[in-house]
Protein backbone atom coordinates (compact mmCIF):
# COMPACT_ATOMS: atom_id res chain seq x y z
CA UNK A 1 65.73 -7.38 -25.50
CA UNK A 2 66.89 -5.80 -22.42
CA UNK A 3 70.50 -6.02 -21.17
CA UNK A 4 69.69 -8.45 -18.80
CA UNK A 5 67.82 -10.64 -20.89
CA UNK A 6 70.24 -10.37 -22.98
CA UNK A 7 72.98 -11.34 -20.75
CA UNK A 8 71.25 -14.19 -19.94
CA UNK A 9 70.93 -15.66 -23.02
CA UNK A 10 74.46 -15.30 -23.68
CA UNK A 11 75.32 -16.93 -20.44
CA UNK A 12 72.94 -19.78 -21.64
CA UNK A 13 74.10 -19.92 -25.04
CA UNK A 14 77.61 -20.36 -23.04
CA UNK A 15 76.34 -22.95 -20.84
CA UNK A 16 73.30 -24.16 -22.06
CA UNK A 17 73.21 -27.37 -19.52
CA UNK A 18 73.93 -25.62 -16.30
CA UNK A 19 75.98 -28.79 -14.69
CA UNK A 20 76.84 -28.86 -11.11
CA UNK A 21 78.84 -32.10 -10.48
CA UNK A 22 79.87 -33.81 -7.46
CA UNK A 23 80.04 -37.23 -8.06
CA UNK A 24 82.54 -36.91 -10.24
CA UNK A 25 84.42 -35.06 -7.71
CA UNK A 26 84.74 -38.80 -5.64
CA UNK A 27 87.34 -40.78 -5.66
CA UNK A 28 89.11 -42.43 -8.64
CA UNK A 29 87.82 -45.88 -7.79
CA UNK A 30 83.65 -44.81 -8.00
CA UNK A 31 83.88 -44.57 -12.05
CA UNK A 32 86.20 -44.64 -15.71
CA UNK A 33 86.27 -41.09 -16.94
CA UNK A 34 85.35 -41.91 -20.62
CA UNK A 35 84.43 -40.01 -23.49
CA UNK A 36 80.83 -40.89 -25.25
CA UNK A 37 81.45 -42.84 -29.01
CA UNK A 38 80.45 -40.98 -31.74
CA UNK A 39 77.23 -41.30 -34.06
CA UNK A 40 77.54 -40.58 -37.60
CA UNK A 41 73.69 -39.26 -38.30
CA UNK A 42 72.05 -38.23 -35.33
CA UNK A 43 68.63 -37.11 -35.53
CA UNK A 44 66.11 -35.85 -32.85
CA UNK A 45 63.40 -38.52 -32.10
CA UNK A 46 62.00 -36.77 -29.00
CA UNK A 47 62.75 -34.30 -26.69
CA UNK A 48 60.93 -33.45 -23.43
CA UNK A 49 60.47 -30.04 -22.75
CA UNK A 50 58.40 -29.54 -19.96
CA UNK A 51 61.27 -31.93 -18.22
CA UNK A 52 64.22 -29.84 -19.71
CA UNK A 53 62.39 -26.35 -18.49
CA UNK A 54 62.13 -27.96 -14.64
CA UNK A 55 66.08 -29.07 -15.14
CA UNK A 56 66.91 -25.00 -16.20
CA UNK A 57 67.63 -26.21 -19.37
CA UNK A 58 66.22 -24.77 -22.88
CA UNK A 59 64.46 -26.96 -24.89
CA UNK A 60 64.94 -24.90 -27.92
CA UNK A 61 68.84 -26.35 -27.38
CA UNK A 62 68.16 -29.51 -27.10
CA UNK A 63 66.25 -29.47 -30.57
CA UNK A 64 69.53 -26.95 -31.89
CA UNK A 65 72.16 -29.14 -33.91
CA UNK A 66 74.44 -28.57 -31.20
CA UNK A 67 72.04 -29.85 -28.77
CA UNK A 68 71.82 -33.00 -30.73
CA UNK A 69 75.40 -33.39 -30.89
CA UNK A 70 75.22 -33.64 -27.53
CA UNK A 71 72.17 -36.14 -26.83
CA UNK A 72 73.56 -38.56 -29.01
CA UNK A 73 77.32 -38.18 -27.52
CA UNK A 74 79.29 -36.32 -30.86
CA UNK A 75 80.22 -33.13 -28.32
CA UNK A 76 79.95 -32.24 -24.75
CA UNK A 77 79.17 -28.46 -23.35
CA UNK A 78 81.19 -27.11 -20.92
CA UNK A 79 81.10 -28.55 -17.42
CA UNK A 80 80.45 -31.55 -18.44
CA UNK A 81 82.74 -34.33 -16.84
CA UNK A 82 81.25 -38.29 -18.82
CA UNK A 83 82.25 -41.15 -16.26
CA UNK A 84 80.57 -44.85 -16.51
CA UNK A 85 80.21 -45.43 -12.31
CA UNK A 86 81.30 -48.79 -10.94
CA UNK A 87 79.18 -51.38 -8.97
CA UNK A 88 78.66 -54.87 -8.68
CA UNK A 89 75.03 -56.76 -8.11
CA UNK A 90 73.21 -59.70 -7.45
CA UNK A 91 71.70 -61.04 -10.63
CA UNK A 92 69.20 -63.26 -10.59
CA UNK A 93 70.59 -64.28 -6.61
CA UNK A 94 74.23 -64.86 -8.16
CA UNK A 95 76.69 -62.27 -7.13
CA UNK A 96 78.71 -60.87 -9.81
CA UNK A 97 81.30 -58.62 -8.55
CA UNK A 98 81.76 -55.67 -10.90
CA UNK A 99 78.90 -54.93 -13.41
CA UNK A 100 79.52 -51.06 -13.79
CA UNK A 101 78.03 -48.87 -16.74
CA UNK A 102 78.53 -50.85 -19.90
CA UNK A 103 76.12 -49.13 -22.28
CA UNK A 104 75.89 -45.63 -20.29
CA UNK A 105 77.47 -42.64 -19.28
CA UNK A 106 77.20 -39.72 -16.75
CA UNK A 107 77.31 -36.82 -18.58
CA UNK A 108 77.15 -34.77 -14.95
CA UNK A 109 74.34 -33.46 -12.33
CA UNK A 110 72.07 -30.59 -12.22
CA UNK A 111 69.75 -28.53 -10.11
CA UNK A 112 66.59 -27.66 -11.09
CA UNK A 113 64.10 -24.98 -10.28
CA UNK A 114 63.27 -26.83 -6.86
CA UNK A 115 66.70 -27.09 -6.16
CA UNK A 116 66.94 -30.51 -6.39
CA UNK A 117 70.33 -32.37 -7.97
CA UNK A 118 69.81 -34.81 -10.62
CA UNK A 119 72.00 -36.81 -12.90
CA UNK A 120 71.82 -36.75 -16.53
CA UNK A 121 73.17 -39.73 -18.28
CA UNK A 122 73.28 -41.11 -21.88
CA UNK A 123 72.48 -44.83 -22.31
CA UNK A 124 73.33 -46.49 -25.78
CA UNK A 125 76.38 -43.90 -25.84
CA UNK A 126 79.44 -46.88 -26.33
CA UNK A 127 81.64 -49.04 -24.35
CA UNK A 128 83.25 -48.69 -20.92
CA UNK A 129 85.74 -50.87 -18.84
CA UNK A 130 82.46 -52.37 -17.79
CA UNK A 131 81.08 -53.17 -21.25
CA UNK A 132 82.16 -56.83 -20.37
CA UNK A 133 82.06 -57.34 -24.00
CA UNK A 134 79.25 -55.81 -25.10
CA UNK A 135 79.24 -52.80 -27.69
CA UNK A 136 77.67 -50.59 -25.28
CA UNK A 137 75.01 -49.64 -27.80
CA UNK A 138 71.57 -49.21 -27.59
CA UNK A 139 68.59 -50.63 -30.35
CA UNK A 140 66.00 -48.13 -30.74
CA UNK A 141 63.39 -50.75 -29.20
CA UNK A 142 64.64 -50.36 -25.92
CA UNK A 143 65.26 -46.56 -26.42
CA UNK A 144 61.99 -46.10 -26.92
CA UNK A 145 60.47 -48.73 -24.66
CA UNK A 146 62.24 -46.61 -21.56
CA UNK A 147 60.88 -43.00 -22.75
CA UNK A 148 57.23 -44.37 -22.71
CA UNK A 149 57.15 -46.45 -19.69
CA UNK A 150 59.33 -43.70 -17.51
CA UNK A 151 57.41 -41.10 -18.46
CA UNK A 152 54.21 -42.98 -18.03
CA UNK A 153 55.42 -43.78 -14.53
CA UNK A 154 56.12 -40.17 -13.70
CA UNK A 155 52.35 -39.39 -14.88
CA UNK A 156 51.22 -41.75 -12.58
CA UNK A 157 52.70 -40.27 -9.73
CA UNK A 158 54.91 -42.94 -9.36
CA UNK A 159 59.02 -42.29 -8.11
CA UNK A 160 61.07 -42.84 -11.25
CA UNK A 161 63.81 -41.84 -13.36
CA UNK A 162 62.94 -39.74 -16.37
CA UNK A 163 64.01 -39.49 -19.97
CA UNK A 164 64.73 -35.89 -21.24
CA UNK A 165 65.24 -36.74 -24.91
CA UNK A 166 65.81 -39.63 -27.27
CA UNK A 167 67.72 -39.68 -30.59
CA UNK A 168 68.28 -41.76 -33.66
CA UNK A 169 72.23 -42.34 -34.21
CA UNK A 170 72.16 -43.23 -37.97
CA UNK A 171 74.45 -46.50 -37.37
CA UNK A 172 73.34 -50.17 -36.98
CA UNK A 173 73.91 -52.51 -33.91
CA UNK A 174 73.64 -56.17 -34.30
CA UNK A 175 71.17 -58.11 -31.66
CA UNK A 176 69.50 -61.09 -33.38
CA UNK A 177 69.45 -58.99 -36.35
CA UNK A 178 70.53 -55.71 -37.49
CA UNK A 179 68.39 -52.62 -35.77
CA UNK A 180 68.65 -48.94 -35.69
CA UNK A 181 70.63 -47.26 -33.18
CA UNK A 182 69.86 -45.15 -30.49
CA UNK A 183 70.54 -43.15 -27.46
CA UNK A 184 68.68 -42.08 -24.30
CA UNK A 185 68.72 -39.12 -21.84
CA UNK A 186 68.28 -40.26 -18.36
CA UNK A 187 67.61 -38.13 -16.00
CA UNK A 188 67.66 -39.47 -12.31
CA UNK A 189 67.71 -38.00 -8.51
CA UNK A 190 70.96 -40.20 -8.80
CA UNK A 191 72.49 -43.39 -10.22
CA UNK A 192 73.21 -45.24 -6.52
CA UNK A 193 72.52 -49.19 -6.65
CA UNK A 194 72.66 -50.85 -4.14
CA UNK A 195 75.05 -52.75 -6.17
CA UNK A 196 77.12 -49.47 -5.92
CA UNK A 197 77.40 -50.60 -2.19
CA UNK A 198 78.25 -54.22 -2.84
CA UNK A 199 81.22 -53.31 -5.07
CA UNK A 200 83.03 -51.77 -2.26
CA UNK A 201 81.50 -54.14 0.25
CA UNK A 202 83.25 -57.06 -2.18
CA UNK A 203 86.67 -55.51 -2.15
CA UNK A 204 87.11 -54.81 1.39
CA UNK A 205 87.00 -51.06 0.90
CA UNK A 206 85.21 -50.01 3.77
CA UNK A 207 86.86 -46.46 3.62
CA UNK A 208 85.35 -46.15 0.22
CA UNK A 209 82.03 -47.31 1.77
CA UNK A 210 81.67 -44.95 3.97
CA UNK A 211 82.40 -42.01 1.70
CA UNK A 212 79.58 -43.41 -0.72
CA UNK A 213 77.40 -43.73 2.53
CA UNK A 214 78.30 -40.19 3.16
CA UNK A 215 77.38 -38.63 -0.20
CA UNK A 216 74.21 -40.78 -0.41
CA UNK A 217 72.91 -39.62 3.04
CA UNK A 218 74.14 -36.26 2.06
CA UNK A 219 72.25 -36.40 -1.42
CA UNK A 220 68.92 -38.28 -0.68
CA UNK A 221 68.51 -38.71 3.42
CA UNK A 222 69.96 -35.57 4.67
CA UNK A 223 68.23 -35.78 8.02
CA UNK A 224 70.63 -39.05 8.78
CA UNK A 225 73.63 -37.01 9.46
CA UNK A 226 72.47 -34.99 12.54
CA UNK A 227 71.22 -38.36 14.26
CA UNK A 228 73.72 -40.55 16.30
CA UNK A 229 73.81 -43.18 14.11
CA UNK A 230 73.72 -41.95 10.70
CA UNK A 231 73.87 -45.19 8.63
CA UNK A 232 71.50 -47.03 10.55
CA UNK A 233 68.96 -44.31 10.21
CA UNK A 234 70.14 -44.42 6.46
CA UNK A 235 69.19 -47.83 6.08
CA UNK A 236 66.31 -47.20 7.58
CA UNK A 237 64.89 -44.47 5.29
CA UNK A 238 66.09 -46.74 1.84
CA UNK A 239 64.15 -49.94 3.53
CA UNK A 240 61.09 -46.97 3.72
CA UNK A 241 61.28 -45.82 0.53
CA UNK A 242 61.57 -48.93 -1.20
CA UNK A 243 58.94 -50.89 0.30
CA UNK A 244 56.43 -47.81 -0.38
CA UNK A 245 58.25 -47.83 -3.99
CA UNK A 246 56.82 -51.52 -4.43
CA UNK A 247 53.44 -51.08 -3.23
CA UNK A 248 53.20 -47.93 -5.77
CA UNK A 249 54.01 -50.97 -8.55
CA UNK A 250 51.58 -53.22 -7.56
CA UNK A 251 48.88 -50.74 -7.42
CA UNK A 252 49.48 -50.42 -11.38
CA UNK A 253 50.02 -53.57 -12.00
CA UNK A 254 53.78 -53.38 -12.85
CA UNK A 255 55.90 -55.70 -13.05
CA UNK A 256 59.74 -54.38 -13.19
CA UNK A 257 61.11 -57.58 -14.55
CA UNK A 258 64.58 -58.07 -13.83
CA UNK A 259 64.98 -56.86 -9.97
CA UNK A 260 68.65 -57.69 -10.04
CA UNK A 261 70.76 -55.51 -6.65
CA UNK A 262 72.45 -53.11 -9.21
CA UNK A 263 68.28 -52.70 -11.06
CA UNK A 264 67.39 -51.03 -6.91
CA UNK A 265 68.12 -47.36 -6.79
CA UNK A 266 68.50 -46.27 -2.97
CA UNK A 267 66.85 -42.96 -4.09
CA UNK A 268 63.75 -44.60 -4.24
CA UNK A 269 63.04 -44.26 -7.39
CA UNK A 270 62.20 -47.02 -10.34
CA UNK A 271 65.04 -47.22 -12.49
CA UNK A 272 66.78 -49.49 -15.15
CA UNK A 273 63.11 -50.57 -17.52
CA UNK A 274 64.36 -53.53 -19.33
CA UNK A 275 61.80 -56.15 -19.85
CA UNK A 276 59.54 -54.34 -17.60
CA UNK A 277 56.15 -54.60 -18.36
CA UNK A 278 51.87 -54.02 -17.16
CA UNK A 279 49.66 -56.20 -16.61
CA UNK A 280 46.79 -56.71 -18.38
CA UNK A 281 44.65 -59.87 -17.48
CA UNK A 282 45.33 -60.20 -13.23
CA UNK A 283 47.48 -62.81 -12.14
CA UNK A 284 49.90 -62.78 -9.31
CA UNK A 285 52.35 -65.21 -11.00
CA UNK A 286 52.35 -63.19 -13.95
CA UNK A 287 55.97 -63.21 -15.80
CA UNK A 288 57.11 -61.25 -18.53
CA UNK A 289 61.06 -61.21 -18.74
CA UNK A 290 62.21 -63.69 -21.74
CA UNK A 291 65.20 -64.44 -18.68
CA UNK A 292 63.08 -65.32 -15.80
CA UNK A 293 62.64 -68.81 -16.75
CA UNK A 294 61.41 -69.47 -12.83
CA UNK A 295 59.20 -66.80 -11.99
CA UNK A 296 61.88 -65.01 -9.28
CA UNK A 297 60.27 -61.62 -10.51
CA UNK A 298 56.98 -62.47 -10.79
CA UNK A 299 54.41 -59.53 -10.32
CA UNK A 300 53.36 -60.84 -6.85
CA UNK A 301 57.06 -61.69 -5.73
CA UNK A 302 58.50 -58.41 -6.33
CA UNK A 303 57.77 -57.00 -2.79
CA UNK A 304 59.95 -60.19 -1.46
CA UNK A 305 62.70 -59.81 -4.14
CA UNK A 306 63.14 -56.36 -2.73
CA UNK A 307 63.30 -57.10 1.15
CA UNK A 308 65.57 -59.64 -0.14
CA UNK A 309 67.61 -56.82 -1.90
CA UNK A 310 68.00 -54.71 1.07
CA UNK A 311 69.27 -57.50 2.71
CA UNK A 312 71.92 -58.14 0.64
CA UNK A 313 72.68 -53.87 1.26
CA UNK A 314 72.70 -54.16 4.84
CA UNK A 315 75.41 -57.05 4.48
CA UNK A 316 77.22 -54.26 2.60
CA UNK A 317 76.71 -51.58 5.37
CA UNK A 318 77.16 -54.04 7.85
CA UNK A 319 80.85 -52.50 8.88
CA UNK A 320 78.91 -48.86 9.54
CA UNK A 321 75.89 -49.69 11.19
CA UNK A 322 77.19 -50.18 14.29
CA UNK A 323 80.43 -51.50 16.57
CA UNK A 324 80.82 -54.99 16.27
CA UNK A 325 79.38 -57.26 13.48
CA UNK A 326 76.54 -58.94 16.06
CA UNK A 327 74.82 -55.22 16.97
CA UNK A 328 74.93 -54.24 13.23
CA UNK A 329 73.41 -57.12 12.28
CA UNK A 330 70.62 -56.83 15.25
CA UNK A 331 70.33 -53.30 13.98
CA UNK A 332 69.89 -53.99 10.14
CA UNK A 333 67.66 -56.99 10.99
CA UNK A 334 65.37 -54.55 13.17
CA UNK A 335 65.29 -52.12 10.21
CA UNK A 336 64.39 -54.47 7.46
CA UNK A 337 61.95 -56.48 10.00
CA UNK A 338 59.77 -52.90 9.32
CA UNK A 339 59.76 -53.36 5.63
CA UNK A 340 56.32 -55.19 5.60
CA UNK A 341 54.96 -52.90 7.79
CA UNK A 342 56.05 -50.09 5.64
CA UNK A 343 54.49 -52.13 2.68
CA UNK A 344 51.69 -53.04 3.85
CA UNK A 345 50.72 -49.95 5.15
CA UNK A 346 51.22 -48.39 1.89
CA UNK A 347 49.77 -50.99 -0.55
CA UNK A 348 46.35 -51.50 1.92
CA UNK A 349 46.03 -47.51 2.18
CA UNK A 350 46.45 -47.40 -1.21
CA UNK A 351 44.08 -50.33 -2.26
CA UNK A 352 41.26 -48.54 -0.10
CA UNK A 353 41.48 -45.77 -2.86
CA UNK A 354 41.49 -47.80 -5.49
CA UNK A 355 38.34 -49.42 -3.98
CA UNK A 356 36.70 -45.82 -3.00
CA UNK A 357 36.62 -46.19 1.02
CA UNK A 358 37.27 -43.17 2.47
CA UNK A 359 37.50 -44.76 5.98
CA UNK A 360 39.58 -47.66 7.51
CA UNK A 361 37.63 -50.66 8.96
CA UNK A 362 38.93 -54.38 9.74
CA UNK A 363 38.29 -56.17 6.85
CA UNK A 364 39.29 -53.79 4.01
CA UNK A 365 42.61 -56.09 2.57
CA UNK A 366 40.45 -59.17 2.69
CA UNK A 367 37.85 -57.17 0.76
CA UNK A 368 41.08 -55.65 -1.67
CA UNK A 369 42.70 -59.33 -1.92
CA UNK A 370 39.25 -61.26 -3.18
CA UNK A 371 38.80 -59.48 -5.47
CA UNK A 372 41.72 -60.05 -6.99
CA UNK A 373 41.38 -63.29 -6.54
CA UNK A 374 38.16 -63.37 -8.46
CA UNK A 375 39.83 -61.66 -11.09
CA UNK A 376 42.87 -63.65 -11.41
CA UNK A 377 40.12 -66.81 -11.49
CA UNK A 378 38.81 -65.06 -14.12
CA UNK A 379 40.92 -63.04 -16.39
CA UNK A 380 39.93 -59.73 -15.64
CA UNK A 381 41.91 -57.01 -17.07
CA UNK A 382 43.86 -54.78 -14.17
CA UNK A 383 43.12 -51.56 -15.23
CA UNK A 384 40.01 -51.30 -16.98
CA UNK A 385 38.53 -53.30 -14.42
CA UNK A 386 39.33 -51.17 -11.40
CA UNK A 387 38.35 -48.02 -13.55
CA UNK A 388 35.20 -49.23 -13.93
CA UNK A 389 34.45 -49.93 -11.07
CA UNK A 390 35.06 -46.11 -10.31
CA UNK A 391 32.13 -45.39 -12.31
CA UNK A 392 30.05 -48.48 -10.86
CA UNK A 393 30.36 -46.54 -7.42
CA UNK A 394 28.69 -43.36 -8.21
CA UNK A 395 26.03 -45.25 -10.45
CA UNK A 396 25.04 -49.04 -9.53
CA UNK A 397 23.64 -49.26 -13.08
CA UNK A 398 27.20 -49.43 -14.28
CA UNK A 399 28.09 -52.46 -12.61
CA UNK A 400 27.78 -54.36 -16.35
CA UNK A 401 31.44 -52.21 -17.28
CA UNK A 402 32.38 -54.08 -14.62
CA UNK A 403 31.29 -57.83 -14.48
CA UNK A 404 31.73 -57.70 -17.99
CA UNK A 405 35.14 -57.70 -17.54
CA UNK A 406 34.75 -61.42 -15.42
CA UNK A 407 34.72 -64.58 -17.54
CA UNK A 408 31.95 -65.74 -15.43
CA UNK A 409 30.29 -62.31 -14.42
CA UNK A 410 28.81 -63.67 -11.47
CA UNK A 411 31.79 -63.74 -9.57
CA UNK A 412 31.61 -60.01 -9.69
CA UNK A 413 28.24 -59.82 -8.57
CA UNK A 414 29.14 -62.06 -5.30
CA UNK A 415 31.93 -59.90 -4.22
CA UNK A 416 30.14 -56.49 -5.01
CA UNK A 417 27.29 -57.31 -2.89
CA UNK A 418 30.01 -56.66 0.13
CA UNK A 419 31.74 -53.81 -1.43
CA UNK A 420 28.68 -51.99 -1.54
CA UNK A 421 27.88 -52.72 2.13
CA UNK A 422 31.51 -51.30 2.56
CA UNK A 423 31.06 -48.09 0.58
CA UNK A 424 27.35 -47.50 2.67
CA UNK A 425 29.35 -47.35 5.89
CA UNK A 426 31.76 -44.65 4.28
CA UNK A 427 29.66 -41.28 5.00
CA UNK A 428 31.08 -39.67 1.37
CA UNK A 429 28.46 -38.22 -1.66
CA UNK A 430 28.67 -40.85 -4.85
CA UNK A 431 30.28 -38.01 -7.22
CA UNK A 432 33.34 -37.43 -4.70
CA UNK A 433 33.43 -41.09 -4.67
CA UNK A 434 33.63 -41.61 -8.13
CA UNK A 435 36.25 -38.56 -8.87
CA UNK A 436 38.42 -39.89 -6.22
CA UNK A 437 39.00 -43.16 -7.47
CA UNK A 438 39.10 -42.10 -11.00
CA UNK A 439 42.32 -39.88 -9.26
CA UNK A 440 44.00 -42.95 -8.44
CA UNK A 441 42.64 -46.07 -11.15
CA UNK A 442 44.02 -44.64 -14.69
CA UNK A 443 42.62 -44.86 -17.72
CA UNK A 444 45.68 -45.46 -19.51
CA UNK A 445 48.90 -47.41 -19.16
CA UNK A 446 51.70 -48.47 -21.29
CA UNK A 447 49.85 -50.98 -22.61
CA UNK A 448 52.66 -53.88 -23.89
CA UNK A 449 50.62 -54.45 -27.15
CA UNK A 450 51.06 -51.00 -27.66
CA UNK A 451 54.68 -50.23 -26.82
CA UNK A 452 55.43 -53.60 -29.53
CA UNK A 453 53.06 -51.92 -31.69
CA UNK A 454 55.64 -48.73 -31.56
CA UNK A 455 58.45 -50.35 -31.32
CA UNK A 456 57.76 -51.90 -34.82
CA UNK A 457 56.92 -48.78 -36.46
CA UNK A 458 60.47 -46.86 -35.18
CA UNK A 459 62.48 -49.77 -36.49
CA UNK A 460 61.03 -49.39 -39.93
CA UNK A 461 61.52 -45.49 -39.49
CA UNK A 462 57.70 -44.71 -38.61
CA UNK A 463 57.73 -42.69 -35.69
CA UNK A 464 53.98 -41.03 -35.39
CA UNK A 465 52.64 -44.12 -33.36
CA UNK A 466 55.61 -43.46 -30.94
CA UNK A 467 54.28 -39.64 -30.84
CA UNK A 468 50.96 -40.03 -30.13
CA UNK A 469 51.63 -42.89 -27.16
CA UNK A 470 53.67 -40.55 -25.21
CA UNK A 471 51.41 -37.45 -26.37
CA UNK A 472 48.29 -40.04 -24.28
CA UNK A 473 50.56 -41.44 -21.34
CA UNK A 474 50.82 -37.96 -20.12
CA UNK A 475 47.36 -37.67 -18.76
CA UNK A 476 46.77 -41.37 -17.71
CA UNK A 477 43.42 -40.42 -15.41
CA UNK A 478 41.74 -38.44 -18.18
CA UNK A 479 39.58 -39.53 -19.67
CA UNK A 480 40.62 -38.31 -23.52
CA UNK A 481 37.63 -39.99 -25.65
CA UNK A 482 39.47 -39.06 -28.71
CA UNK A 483 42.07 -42.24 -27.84
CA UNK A 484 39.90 -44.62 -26.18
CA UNK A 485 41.47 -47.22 -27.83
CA UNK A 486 44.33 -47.12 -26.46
CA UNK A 487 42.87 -48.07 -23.00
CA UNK A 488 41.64 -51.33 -24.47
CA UNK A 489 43.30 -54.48 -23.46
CA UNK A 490 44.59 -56.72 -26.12
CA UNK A 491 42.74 -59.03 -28.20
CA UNK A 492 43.80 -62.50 -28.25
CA UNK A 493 46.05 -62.44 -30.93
CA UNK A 494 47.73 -58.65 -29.96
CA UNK A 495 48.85 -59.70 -26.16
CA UNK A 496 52.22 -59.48 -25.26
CA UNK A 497 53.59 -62.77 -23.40
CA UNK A 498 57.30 -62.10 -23.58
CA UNK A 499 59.17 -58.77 -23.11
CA UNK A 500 63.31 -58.76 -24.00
CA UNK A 501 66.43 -56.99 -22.46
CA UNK A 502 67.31 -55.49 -25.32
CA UNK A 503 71.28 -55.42 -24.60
């Protein structure tokens, strides 16, 4: 080893998660400094190293006993700083007005090889001021149910936060019934709700609103601060980000599940996966979440829960936005009048790929929406469908992948008579056809059937199944004939009608 190779692994053996923290340099009132509770037999379930190598961090510590001691909250490396952040939120349309971090805390920020800041948090890692009652513990259901579908997300190009490592804690927490322990490591470009907003919105605090507004345009929409109105051109980049966000979740058939104000990062990013969940057969009024007894989050609604979101943040930024309270809200109601434009624009460009036309021509979303329709008529699975249909447009004599998937396989047949009349307008070769779509309609998703399947197995202590998902997920558009199952939709008696909390 060379002296300088040999400095530097001192200097990471020293400091072996290179933190870089600045929201913890904010005000008392953002967050509770608190310490993480302890776990009496951690163990290493899975640590992401590809993740931890972009973060500047080595994965060889994270597997180290030290490094466990540290993803499951028993010790802390130096320049670490663990707060639980404050913020309040709309739940289910009631306002509560402090929520906070009850079952996680911010272990500090980082900058990774890019030179981009992110947060690393542990969720599952005790109680906080905001625990609300709660033991601020995690299951290892939803532990594990948040590593697969983030990183699946992240595979599929979509904006999320990520999970750099999950571990076992060795101690029991009581939900319906007793249930190992666990702890996650979040990574995100940052924690910021727009809950965080509300909370100071709530109390009056507009000095502590703007310094939030500050950091967040300083962190995430740089470009805001040389323009003359800085939080109006703020708001305007969230209400862009989020409504391309939400067309990126419909394209996949997502369904987030509990779209509460303090579950909508202003990064942009998908955060907070609860009772999230994919579709499998179509259906716009599809709903998952055991505590959406009226559909609010439904798989269709979720564009409209979100503009509804961002108005509830422009109330809070109402007192920056402009001089007087009737031109800020003329200003925030021109910016989130764009949202559907932003959406749309996004979800129809994005439908065209999924459908394989290269070109744009009137026509193309009424195409896109039946069929849907037709599929929703006649439970055809999301996915496989639309991946089939890849293959159908390089080689008509595939068309039976697809109609197959159509309880009455003639309602395929009627719409692909026009589809094809669409794709012979496009001037594009059949193979680059077929590869682009196949870019864009995956293979494989975290199927719910499957993420049950695992979650069963790591409460009775199996963990391969758990493995070998996440080992898949990572290439969702290949096509990896060595695990076709697990692109198969359920049977009958393996689907997935309800997906939990897990607090």
């Amino acid at each position: 080893m060379t002296p300088t190779e040999l400095a530097r692994s001192e200097a990471a053996e020293a400091v072996p998660i290179p933190f870089d923290n600045t929201f913890a340099r904010l005000p008392d009132a953002f967050y509770e400094r608190v310490s993480p509770a302890a776990a009496s037999a951690p163990k290493l379930l899975h640590a992401n190293a590809a993740l931890a190598r972009r973060l500047r961090i080595d994965p060889a510590f994270l597997e180290s006993p030290r490094g466990i001691a540290v993803l499951s909250g028993n010790d802390l490396t130096p320049g670490a700083e663990p707060i639980a952040q404050a913020y309040a939120g709309h739940q289910f349309g009631h306002f509560v007005p402090q929520l906070g971090d009850g079952r996680a805390i911010l272990l500090g920020e980082v900058v990774d090889l890019d030179g981009k800041r992110f947060d690393i948090q542990l969720k599952g890692s005790g109680r906080t001021r905001f625990s609300r009652g709660g033991d601020g513990r995690a299951a290892v259901g939803p532990v594990v149910r948040e590593y697969i579908v983030s990183e699946a997300m992240a595979a599929l190009g979509i904006p999320t936060t990520r999970s750099l490592a999950a571990v076992l804690t060795g101690d029991t927490v009581m939900r319906e019934q007793p249930l190992p322990g666990g702890v996650l490591t979040r990574v995100a470009s940052s924690h910021l709700r727009v809950g965080t907003f509300q909370y100071f919105a709530a109390r009056g605090d507009v000095d502590s609103l703007r310094i939030l507004a500050d950091y967040a345009i300083a962190r995430h929409y740089p470009e805001a601060r040389e323009a003359t109105d800085p939080y109006h051109v703020f708001y305007d980049a969230v209400v862009a980000a989020l409504a391309r966000l939400t067309a990126r979740w419909l394209l996949v058939g997502f369904v987030h599940g509990v779209l509460n104000t303090d579950n909508t990062a202003i990064s942009g990013e998908t955060i907070d996966y609860g009772p999230c969940a994919f579709l499998d057969a179509y259906h716009p009024a599809k709903v998952f979440s055991s505590i959406d007894h009226v559909g609010r989050y439904a798989f269709a609604h979720q564009p409209a829960v979100i503009k509804w979101n961002l108005a509830r943040f422009a109330e809070a930024l109402l007192p920056l936005i402009a001089d007087g309270a009737d031109a800020a809200i003329e200003a925030a109601n021109a910016s989130i009048a764009r949202f559907d434009e932003h959406f749309n624009e996004a979800y129809v460009t994005g439908m065209r790929q999924k459908l394989g036309l290269a070109s744009q021509m009137d026509g193309d979303a009424d195409l896109a929406a039946d069929l849907l329709r037709r599929m929703a008529e006649n439970q055809a699975d999301f996915t496989s469908t639309f991946r089939s249909l890849g293959e159908a447009a390089a080689d008509p004599g595939r068309d039976a992948d697809v109609r197959g998937r159509f309880a009455n396989p003639s309602a395929f047949d009627e719409w692909a008579e026009r589809w094809r009349e669409r794709l012979s307008q496009d001037d594009r070769p059949p193979e680059l056809r077929r590869r682009s779509m196949l870019a864009v309609n995956p293979m494989f998703i975290p199927r719910n059937h499957r993420i049950e399947a695992v979650i069963r197995a790591a409460e009775a202590g199996r963990f391969e199944p758990f493995h070998e998902l996440v080992h898949v997920l990572a290439r969702p558009y290949d096509d990896q004939p060595a695990y076709a199952d697990y692109a198969s939709p359920p049977t009958p008696d393996e689907e997935v009608r309800q997906t939990f909390c897990g607090t």
